[in-house]
C-alpha atoms as a PDB file:
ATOM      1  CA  UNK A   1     -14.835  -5.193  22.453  1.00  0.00           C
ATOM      2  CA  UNK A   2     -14.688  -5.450  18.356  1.00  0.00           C
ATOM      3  CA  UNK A   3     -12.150  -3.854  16.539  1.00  0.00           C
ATOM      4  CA  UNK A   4     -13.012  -0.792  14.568  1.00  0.00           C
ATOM      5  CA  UNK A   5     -11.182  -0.593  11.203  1.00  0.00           C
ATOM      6  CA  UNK A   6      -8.409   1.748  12.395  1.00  0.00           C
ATOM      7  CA  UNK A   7      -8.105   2.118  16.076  1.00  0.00           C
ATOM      8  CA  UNK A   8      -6.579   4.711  18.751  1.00  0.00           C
ATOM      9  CA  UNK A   9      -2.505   4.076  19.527  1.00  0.00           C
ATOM     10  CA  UNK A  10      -1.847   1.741  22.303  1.00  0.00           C
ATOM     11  CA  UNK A  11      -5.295   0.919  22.615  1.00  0.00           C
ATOM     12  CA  UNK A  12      -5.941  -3.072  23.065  1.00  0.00           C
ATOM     13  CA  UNK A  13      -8.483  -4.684  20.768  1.00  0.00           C
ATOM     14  CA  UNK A  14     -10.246  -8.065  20.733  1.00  0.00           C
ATOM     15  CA  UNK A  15     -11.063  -9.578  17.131  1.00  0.00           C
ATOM     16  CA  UNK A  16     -13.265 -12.801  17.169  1.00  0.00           C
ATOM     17  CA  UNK A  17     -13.744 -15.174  14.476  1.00  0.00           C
ATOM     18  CA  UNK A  18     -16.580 -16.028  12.657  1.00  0.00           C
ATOM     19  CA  UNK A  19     -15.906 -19.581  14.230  1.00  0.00           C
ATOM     20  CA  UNK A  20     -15.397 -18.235  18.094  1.00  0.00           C
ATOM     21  CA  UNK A  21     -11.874 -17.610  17.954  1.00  0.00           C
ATOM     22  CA  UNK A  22     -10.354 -15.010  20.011  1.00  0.00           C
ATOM     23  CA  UNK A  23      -7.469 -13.017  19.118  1.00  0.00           C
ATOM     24  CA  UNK A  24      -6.275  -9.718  21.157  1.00  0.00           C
ATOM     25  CA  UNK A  25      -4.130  -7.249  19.216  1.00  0.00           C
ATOM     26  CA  UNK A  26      -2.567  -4.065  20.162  1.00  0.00           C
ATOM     27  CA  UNK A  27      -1.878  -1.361  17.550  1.00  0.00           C
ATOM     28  CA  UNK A  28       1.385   0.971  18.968  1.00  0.00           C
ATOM     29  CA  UNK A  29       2.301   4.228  17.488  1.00  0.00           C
ATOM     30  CA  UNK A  30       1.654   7.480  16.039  1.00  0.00           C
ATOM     31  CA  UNK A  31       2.715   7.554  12.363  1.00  0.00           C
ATOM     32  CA  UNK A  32       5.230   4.331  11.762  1.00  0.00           C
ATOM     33  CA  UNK A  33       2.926   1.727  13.964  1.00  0.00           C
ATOM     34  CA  UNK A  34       3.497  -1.491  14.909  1.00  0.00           C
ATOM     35  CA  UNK A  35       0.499  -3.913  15.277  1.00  0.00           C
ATOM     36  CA  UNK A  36       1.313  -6.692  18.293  1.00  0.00           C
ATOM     37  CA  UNK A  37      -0.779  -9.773  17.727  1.00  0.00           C
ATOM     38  CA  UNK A  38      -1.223 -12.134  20.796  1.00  0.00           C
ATOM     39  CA  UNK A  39      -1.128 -16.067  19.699  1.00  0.00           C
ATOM     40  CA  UNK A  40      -2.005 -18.761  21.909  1.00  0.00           C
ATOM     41  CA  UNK A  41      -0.866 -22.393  21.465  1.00  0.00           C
ATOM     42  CA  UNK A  42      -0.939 -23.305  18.316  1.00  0.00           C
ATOM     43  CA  UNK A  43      -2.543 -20.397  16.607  1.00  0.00           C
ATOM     44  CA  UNK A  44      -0.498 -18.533  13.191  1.00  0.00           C
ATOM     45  CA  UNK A  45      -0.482 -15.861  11.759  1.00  0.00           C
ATOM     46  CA  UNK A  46       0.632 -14.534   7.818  1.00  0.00           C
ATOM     47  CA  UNK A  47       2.598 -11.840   7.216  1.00  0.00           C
ATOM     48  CA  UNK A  48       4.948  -9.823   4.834  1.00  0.00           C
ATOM     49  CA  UNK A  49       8.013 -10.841   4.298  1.00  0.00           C
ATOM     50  CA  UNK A  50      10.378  -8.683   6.304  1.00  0.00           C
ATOM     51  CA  UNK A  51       7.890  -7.110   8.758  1.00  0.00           C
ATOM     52  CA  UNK A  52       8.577  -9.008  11.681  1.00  0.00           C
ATOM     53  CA  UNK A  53      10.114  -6.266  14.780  1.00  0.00           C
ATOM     54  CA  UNK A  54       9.872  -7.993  17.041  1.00  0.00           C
ATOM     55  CA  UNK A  55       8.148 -11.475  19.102  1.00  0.00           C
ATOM     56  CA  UNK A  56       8.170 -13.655  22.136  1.00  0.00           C
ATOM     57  CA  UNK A  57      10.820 -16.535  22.536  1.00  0.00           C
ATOM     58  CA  UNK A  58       8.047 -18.966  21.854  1.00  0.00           C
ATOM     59  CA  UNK A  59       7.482 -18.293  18.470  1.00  0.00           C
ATOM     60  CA  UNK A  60       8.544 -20.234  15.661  1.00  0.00           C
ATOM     61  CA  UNK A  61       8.966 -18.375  11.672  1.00  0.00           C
ATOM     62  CA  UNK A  62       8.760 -20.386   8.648  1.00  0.00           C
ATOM     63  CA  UNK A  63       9.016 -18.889   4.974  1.00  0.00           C
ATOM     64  CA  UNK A  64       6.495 -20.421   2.615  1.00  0.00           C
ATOM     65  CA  UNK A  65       5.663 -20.095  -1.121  1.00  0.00           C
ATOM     66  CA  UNK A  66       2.853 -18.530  -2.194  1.00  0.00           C
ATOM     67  CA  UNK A  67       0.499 -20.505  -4.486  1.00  0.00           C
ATOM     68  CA  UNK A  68       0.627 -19.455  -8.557  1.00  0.00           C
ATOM     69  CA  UNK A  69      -2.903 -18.243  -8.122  1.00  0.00           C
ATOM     70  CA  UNK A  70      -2.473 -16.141  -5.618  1.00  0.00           C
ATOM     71  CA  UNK A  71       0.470 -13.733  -6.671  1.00  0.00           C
ATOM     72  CA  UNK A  72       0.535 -14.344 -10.073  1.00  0.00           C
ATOM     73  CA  UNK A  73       3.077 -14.611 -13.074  1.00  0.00           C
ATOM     74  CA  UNK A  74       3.687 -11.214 -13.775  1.00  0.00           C
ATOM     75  CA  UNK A  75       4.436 -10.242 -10.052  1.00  0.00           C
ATOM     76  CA  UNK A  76       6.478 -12.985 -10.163  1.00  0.00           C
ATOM     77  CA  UNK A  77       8.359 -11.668 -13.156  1.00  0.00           C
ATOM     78  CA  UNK A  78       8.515  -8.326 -12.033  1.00  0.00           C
ATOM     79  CA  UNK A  79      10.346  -9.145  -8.697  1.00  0.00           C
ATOM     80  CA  UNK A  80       7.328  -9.159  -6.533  1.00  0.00           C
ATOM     81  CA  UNK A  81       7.417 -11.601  -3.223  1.00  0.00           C
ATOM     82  CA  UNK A  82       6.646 -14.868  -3.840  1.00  0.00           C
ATOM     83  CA  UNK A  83       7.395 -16.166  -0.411  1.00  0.00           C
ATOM     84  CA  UNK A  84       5.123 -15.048   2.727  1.00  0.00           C
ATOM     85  CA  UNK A  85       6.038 -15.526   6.777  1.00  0.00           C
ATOM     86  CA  UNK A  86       4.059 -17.888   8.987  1.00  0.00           C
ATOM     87  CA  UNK A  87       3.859 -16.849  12.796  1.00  0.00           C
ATOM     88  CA  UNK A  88       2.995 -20.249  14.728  1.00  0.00           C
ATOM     89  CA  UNK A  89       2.985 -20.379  18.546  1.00  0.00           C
ATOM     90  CA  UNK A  90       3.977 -24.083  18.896  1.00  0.00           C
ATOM     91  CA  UNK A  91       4.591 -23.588  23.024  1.00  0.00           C
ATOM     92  CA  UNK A  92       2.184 -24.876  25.645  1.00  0.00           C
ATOM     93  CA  UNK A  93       1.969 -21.327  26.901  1.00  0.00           C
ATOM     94  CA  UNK A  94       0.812 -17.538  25.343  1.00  0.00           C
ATOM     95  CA  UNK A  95       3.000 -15.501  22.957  1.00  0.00           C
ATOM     96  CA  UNK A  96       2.884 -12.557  20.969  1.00  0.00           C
ATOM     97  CA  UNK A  97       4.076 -10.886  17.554  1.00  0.00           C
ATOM     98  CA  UNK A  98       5.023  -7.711  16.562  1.00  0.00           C
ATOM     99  CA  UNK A  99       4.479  -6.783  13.016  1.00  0.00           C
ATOM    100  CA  UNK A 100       5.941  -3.130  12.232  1.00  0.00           C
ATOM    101  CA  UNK A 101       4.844  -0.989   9.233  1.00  0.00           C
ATOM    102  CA  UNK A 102       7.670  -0.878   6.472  1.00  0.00           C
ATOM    103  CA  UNK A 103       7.616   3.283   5.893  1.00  0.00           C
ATOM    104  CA  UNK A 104       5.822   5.991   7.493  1.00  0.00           C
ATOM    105  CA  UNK A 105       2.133   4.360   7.637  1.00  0.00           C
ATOM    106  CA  UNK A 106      -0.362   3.363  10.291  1.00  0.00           C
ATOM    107  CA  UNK A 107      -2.195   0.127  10.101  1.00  0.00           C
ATOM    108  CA  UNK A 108      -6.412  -0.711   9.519  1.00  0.00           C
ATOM    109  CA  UNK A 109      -7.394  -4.152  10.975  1.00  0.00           C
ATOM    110  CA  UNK A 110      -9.948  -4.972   8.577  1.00  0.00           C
ATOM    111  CA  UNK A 111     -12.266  -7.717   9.519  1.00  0.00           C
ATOM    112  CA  UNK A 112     -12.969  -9.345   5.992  1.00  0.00           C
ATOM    113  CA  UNK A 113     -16.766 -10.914   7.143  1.00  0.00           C
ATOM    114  CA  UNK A 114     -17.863  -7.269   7.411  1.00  0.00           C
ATOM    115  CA  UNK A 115     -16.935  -6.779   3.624  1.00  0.00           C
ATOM    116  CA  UNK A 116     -18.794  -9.545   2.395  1.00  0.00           C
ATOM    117  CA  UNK A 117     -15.347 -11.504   2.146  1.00  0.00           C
ATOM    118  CA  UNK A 118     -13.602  -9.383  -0.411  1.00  0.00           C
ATOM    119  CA  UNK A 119     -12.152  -5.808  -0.475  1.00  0.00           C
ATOM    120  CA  UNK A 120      -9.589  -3.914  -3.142  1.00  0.00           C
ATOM    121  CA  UNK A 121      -5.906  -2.071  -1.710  1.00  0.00           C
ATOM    122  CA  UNK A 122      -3.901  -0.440  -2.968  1.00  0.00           C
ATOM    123  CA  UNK A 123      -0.632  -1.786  -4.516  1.00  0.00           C
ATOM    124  CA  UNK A 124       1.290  -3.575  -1.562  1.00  0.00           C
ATOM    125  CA  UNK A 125      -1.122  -2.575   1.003  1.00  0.00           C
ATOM    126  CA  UNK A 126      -1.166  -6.350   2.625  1.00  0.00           C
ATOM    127  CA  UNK A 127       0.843  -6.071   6.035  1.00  0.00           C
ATOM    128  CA  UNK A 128      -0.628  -9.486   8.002  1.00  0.00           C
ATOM    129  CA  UNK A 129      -3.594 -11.798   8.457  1.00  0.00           C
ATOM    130  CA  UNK A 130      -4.980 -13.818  10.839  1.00  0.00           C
ATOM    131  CA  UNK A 131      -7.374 -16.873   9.778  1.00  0.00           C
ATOM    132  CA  UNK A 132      -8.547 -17.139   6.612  1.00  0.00           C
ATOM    133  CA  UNK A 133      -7.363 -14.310   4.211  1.00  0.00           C
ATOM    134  CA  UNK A 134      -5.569 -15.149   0.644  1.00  0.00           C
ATOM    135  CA  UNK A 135      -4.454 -12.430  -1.124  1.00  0.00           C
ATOM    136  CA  UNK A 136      -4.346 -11.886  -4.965  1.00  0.00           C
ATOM    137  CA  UNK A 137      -3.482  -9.449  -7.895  1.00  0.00           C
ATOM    138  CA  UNK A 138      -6.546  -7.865  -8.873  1.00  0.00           C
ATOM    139  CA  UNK A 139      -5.696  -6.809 -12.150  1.00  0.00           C
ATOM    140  CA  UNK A 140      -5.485  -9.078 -15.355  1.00  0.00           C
ATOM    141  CA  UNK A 141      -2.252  -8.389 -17.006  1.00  0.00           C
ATOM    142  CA  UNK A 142      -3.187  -9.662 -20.559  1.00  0.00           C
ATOM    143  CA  UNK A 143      -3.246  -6.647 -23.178  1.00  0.00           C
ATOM    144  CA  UNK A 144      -6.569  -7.319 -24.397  1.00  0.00           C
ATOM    145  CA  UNK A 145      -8.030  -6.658 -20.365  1.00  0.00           C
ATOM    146  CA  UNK A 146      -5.906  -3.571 -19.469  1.00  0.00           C
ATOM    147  CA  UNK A 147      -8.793  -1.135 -19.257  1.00  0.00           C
ATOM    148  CA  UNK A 148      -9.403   2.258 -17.363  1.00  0.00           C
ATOM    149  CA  UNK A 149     -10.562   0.643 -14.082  1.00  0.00           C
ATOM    150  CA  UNK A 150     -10.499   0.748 -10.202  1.00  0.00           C
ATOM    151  CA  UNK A 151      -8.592  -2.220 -10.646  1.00  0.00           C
ATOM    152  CA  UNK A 152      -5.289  -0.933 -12.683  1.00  0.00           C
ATOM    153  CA  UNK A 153      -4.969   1.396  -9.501  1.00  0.00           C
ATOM    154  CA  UNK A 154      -5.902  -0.969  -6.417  1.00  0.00           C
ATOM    155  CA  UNK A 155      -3.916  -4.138  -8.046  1.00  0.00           C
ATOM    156  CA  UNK A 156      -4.616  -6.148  -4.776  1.00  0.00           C
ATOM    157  CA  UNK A 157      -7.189  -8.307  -3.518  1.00  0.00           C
ATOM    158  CA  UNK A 158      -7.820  -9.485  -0.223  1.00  0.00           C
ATOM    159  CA  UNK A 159     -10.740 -12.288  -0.171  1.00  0.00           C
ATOM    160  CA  UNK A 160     -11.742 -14.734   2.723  1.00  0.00           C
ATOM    161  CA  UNK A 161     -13.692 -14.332   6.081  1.00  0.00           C
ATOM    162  CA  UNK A 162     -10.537 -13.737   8.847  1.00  0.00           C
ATOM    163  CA  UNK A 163      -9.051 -10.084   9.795  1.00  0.00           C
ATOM    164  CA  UNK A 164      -6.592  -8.274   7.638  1.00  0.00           C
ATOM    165  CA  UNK A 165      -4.045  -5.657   8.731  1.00  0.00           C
ATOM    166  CA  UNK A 166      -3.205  -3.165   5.590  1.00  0.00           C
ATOM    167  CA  UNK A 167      -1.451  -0.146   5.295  1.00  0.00           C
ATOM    168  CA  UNK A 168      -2.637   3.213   4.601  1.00  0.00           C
ATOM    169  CA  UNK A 169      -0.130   6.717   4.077  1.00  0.00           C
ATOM    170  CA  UNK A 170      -0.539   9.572   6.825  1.00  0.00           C
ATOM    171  CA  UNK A 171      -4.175  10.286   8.433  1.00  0.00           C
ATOM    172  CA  UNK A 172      -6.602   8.027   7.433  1.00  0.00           C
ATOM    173  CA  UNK A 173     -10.366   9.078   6.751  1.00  0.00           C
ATOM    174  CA  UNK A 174     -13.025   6.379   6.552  1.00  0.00           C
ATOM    175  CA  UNK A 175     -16.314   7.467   4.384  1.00  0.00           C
ATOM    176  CA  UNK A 176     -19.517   5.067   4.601  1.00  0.00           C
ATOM    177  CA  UNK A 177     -21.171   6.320   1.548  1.00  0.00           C
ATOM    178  CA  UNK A 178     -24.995   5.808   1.471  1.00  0.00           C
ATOM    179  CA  UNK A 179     -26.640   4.548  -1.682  1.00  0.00           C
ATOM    180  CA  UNK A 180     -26.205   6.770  -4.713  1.00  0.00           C
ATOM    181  CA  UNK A 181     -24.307   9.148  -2.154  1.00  0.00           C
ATOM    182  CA  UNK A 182     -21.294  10.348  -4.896  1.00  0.00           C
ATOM    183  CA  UNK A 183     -17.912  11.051  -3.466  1.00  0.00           C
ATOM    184  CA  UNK A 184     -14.584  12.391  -5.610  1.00  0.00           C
ATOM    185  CA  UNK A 185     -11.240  10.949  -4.339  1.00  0.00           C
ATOM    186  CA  UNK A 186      -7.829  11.813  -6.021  1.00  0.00           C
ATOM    187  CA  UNK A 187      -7.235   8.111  -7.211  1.00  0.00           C
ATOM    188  CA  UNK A 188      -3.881   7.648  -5.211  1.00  0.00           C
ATOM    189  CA  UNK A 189      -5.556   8.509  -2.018  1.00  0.00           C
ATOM    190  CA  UNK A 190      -7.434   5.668  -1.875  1.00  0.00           C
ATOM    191  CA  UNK A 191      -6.537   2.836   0.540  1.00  0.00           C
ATOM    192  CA  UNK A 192      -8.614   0.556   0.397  1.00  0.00           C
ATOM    193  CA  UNK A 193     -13.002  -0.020  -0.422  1.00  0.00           C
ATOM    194  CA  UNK A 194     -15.216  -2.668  -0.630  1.00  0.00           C
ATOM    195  CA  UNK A 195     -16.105  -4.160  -3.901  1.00  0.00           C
ATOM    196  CA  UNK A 196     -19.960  -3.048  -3.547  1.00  0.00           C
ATOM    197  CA  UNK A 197     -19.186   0.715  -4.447  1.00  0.00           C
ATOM    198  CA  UNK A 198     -19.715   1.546  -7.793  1.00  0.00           C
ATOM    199  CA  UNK A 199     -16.031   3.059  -9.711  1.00  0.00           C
ATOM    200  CA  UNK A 200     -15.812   5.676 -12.262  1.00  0.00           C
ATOM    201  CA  UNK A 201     -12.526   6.726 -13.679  1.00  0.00           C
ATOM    202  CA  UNK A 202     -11.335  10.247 -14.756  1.00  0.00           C
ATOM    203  CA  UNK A 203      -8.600  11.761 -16.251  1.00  0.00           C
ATOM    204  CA  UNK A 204      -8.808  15.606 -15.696  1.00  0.00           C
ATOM    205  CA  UNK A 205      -6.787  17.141 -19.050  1.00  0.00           C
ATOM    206  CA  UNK A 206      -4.735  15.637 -21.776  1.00  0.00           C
ATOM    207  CA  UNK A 207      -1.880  13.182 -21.192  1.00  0.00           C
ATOM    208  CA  UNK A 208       0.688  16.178 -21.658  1.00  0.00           C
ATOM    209  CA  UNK A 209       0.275  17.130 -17.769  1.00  0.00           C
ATOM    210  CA  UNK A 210       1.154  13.502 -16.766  1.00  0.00           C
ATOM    211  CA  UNK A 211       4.865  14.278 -18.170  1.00  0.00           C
ATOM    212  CA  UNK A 212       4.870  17.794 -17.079  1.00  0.00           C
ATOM    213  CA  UNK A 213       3.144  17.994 -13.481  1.00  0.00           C
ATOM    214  CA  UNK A 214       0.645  15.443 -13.015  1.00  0.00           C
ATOM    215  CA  UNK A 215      -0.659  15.685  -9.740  1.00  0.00           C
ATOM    216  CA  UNK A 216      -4.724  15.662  -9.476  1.00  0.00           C
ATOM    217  CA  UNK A 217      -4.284  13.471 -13.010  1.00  0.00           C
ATOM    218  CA  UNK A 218      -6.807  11.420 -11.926  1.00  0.00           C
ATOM    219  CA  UNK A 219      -9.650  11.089 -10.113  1.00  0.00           C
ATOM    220  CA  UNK A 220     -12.477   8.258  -9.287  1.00  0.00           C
ATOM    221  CA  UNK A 221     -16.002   9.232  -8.767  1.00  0.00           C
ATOM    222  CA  UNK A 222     -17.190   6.702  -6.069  1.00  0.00           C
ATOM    223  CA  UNK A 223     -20.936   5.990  -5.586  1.00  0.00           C
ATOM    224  CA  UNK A 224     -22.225   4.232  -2.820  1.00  0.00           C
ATOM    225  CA  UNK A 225     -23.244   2.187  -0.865  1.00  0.00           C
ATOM    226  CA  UNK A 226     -19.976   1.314   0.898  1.00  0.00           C
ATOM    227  CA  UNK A 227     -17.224   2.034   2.609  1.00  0.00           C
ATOM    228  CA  UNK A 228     -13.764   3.665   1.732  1.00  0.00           C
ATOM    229  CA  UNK A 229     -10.215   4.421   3.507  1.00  0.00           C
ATOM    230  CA  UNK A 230      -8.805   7.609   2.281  1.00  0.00           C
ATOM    231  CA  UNK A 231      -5.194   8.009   3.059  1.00  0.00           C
ATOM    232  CA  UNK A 232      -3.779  12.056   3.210  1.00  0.00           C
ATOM    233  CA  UNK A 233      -0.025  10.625   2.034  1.00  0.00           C
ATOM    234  CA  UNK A 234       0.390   7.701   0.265  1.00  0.00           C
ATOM    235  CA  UNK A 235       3.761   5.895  -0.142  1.00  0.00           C
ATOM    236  CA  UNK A 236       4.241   6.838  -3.941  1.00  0.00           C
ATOM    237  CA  UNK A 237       3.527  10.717  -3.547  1.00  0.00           C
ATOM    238  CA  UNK A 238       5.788  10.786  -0.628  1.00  0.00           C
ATOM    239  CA  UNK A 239       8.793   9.482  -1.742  1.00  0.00           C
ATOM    240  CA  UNK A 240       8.211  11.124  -4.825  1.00  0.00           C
ATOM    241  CA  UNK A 241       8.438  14.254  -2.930  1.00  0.00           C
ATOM    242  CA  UNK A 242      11.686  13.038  -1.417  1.00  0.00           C
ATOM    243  CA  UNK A 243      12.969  12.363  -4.612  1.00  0.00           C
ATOM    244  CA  UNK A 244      12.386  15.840  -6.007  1.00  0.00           C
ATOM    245  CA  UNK A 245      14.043  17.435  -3.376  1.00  0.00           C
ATOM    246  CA  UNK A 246      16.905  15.324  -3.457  1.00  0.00           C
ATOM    247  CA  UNK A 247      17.387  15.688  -7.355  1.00  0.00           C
ATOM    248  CA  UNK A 248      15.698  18.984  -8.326  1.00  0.00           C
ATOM    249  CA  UNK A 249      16.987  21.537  -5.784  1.00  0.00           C
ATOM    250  CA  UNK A 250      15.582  24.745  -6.799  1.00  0.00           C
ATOM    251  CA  UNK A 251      18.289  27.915  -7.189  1.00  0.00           C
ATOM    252  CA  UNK A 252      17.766  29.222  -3.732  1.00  0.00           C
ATOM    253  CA  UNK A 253      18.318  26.129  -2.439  1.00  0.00           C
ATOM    254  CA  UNK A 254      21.511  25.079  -4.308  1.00  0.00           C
ATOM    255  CA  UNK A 255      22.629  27.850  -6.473  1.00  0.00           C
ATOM    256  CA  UNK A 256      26.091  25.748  -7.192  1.00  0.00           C
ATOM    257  CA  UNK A 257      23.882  23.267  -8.887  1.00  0.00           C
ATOM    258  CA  UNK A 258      22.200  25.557 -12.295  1.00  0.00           C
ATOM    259  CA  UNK A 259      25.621  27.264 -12.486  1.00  0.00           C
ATOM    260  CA  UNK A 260      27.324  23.738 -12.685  1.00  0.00           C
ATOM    261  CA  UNK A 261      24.362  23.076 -15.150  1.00  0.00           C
ATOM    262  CA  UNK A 262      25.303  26.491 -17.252  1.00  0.00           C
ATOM    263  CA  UNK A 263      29.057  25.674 -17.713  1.00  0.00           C
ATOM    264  CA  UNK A 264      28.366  22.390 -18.739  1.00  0.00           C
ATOM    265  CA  UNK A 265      26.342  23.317 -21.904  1.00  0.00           C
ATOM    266  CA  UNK A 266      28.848  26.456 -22.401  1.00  0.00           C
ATOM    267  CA  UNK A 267      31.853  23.684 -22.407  1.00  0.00           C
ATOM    268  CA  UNK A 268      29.518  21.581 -25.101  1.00  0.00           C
ATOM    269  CA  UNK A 269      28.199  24.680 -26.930  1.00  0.00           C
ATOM    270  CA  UNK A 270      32.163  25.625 -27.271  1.00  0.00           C
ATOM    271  CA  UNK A 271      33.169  22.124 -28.337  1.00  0.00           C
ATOM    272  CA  UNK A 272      30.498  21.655 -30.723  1.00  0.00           C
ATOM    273  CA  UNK A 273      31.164  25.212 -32.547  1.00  0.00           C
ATOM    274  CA  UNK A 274      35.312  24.642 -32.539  1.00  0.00           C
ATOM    275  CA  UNK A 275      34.354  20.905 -33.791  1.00  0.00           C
ATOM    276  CA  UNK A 276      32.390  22.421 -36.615  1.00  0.00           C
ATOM    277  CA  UNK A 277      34.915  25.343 -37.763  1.00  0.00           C
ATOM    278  CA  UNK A 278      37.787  22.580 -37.857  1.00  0.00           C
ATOM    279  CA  UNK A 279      35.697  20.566 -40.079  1.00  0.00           C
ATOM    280  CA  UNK A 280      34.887  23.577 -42.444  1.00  0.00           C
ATOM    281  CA  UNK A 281      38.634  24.613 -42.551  1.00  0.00           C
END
């Protein structure tokens, strides 16, 4: 049976190569999954560094640097990962893999030869491959190419003709959008599309509401034909969320917290004033 692009917990999958190779996977969980990749001798697989839960004794892990091309300076300056993990079964006999999810996320097995070998993610979407998959930065960093595209928002490429596990926030929704069909997405709910639907980026009121309250700031008008993975809670506006509540506690919440707030500027309002009457005198 052929994988869909997201698939039913704990249900068992078959993907198969445009070159006749067969590889069973098995996507486990609800909301944090775990994908568990069966190799057979001498088959790989790439993933993230750091993913790994959990595999069979048979299994040998090697860390590898990425090629220049495919990461890029600037991630490289900016603390991306510049190393990825190769899987390799080197026994005469079956093993298996399992690659978990790094937050609360399930996982799309994306079969790049149904893309026409090339599809956009979001930032850090990339969880494991099998075959031939490279994966690249999207965006070109140089001042004089930063422009309002699709691609300052999904910064990451995946290209080749093998299967692709990425990572999507919450429930996923997949639209196949006819052509000239039109579809409105709230830019960080996108997961992942393929490079044939057309992009249009909008910014819905001035840059004010970015610093004050910018949720909804903007939004892409996507226009088919295609396909696109909407995700109801990605990473960023979750722990965002977190953050808020861990830093902003309203005065219901934590009342301790604004009067702690009010003394403070009544100590500097009283400092300031006595500072300024000594001077004078």
């Amino acid at each position: 049976m052929a994988a869909p692009f997201f698939s039913t917990p704990f249900q068992p999958y078959v993907y198969q190569s445009h070159q006749g190779a067969v590889v069973p996977f098995q996507i486990l969980g609800g909301e944090a999954q775990v994908v568990q990749i069966m190799l057979k001798p001498q088959e790989k697989i790439n993933a993230k560094p750091g993913s790994m839960c959990f595999m069979s004794g048979s299994i040998e892990m090697e860390n590898v640097l990425i090629p220049e091309n495919e990461v890029g300076v600037w991630q490289w300056f900016f603390g991306k990962a510049v190393t990825s993990v190769i899987f390799r079964n080197p026994g005469p006999s079956d093993g298996f893999v399992g690659i978990a999810t790094p937050s609360l996320a399930r996982i799309l097995p994306i079969d790049l030869a149904k893309f026409g070998g090339e599809i956009l993610c979001q930032p850090d979407a990339f969880l494991c491959s099998v075959n031939d998959v490279k994966v690249s930065n999207a965006l070109d960093h140089r001042a004089r190419n930063v422009v309002p595209t699709i691609e300052v928002f999904l910064r990451q490429k995946l290209t080749g003709q093998g299967l692709a596990f990425i990572l999507a926030g919450g429930s996923v929704a997949q639209k196949v959008l006819e052509v000239g069909e039109v579809l409105a997405v709230d830019v960080s709910c996108i997961a992942a599309l393929n490079t044939t639907v057309n992009v249009q980026i909008k910014y819905n009121g001035p840059l004010r509401r970015a610093v004050f309250g910018g949720d909804n700031l903007v939004t892409a008008t996507l226009t088919g034909p295609g396909i696109v993975f909407i995700q109801s809670l990605p990473f960023q506006l979750f722990s965002q969320r977190i953050a808020r509540a861990v830093t902003s506690p309203n005065m219901r919440e934590n009342p301790k917290f604004f009067v702690q707030i009010a003394i403070f500027f009544f100590l500097a309002y009283v400092v300031i004033v006595s500072s300024l009457i000594l001077t004078d005198a």
